[in-house]
Protein backbone atom coordinates (compact mmCIF):
# COMPACT_ATOMS: atom_id res chain seq x y z
CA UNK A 1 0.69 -16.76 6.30
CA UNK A 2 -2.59 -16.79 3.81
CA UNK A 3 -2.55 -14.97 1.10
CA UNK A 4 -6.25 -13.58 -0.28
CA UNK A 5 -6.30 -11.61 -3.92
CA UNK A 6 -8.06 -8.08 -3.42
CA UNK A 7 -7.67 -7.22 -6.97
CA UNK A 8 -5.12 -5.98 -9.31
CA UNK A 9 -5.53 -2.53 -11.94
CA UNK A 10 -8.10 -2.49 -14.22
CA UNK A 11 -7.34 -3.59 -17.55
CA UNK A 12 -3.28 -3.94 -16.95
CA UNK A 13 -0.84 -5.43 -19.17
CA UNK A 14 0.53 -8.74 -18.40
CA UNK A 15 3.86 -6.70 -17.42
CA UNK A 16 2.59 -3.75 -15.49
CA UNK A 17 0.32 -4.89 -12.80
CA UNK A 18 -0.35 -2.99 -9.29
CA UNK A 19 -1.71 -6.14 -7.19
CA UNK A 20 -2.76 -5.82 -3.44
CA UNK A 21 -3.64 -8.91 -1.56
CA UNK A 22 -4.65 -9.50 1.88
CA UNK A 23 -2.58 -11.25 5.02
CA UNK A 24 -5.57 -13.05 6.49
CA UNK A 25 -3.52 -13.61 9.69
CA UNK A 26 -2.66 -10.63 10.48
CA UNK A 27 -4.93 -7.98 8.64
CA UNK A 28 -1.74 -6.59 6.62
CA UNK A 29 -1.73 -5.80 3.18
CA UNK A 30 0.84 -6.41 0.69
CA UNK A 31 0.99 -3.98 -2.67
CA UNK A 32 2.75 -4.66 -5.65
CA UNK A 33 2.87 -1.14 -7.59
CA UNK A 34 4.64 1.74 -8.98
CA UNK A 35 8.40 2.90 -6.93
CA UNK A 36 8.26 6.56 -6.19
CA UNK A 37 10.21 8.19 -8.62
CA UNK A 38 13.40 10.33 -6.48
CA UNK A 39 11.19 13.23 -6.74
CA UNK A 40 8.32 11.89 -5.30
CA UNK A 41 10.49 10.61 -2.01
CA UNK A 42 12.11 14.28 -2.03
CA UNK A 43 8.22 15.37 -1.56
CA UNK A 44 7.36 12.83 0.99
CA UNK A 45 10.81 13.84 2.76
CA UNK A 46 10.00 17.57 3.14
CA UNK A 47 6.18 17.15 3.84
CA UNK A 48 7.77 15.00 7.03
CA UNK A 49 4.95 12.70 8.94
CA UNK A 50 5.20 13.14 12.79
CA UNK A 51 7.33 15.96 14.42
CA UNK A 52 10.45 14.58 15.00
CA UNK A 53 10.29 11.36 13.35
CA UNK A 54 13.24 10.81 10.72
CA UNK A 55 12.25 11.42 7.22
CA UNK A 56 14.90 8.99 5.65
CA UNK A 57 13.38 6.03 4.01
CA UNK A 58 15.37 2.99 5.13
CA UNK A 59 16.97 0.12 3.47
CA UNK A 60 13.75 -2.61 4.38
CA UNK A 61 11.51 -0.08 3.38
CA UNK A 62 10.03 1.94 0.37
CA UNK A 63 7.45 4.34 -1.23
CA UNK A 64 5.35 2.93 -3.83
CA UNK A 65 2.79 4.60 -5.86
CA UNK A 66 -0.77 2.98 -5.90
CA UNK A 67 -3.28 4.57 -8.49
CA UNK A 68 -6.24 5.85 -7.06
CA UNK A 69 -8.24 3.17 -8.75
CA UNK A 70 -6.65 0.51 -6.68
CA UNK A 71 -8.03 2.04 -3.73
CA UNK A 72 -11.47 -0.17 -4.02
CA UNK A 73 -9.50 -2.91 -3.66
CA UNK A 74 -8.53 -2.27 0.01
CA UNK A 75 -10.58 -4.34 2.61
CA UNK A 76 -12.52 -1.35 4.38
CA UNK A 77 -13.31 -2.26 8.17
CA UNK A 78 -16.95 -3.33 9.30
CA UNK A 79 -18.59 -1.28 11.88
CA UNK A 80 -16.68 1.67 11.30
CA UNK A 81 -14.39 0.85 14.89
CA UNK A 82 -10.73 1.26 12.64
CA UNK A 83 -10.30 -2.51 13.14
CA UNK A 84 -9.34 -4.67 9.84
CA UNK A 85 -11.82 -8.02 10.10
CA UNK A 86 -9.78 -10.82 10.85
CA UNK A 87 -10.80 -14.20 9.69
């Protein structure tokens, strides 16, 4: 697997920092951020995704939080097709 750095919050302390970097194999992302507080899953449980699709979060799983300013740090696809550029 490599690893690229997309970026990481603006102005973060050296403790508290949402990262995001990019699998440049396989177009996945990985995010370091904020766990859902209980709430927050309780939200995502009753707003459901898919009809009939199991709302439980499982064990190798989780909801994070990512601020909204760590959304210009997610590789956008060129051409507009829905593909992530693979390198």
């Amino acid at each position: 697997m490599e690893l690229s750095f997309s970026g990481i919050i603006p102005n973060t302390p050296v403790d508290d920092s949402p990262t995001i970097w990019l699998d440049e194999d396989s177009g996945d992302l990985l995010i370091q951020s904020y766990r859902a507080t209980d709430d927050e899953v309780a939200a995502c449980q009753k707003i459901g995704s898919v009809p009939g699709h199991s709302t439980d979060v499982p064990d190798h799983e989780t909801i994070i939080r990512l601020p909204a300013v760590m959304l210009q740090y997610i590789p956008r696809p060129e051409g507009g097709d829905g593909e992530v550029p693979r390198t």
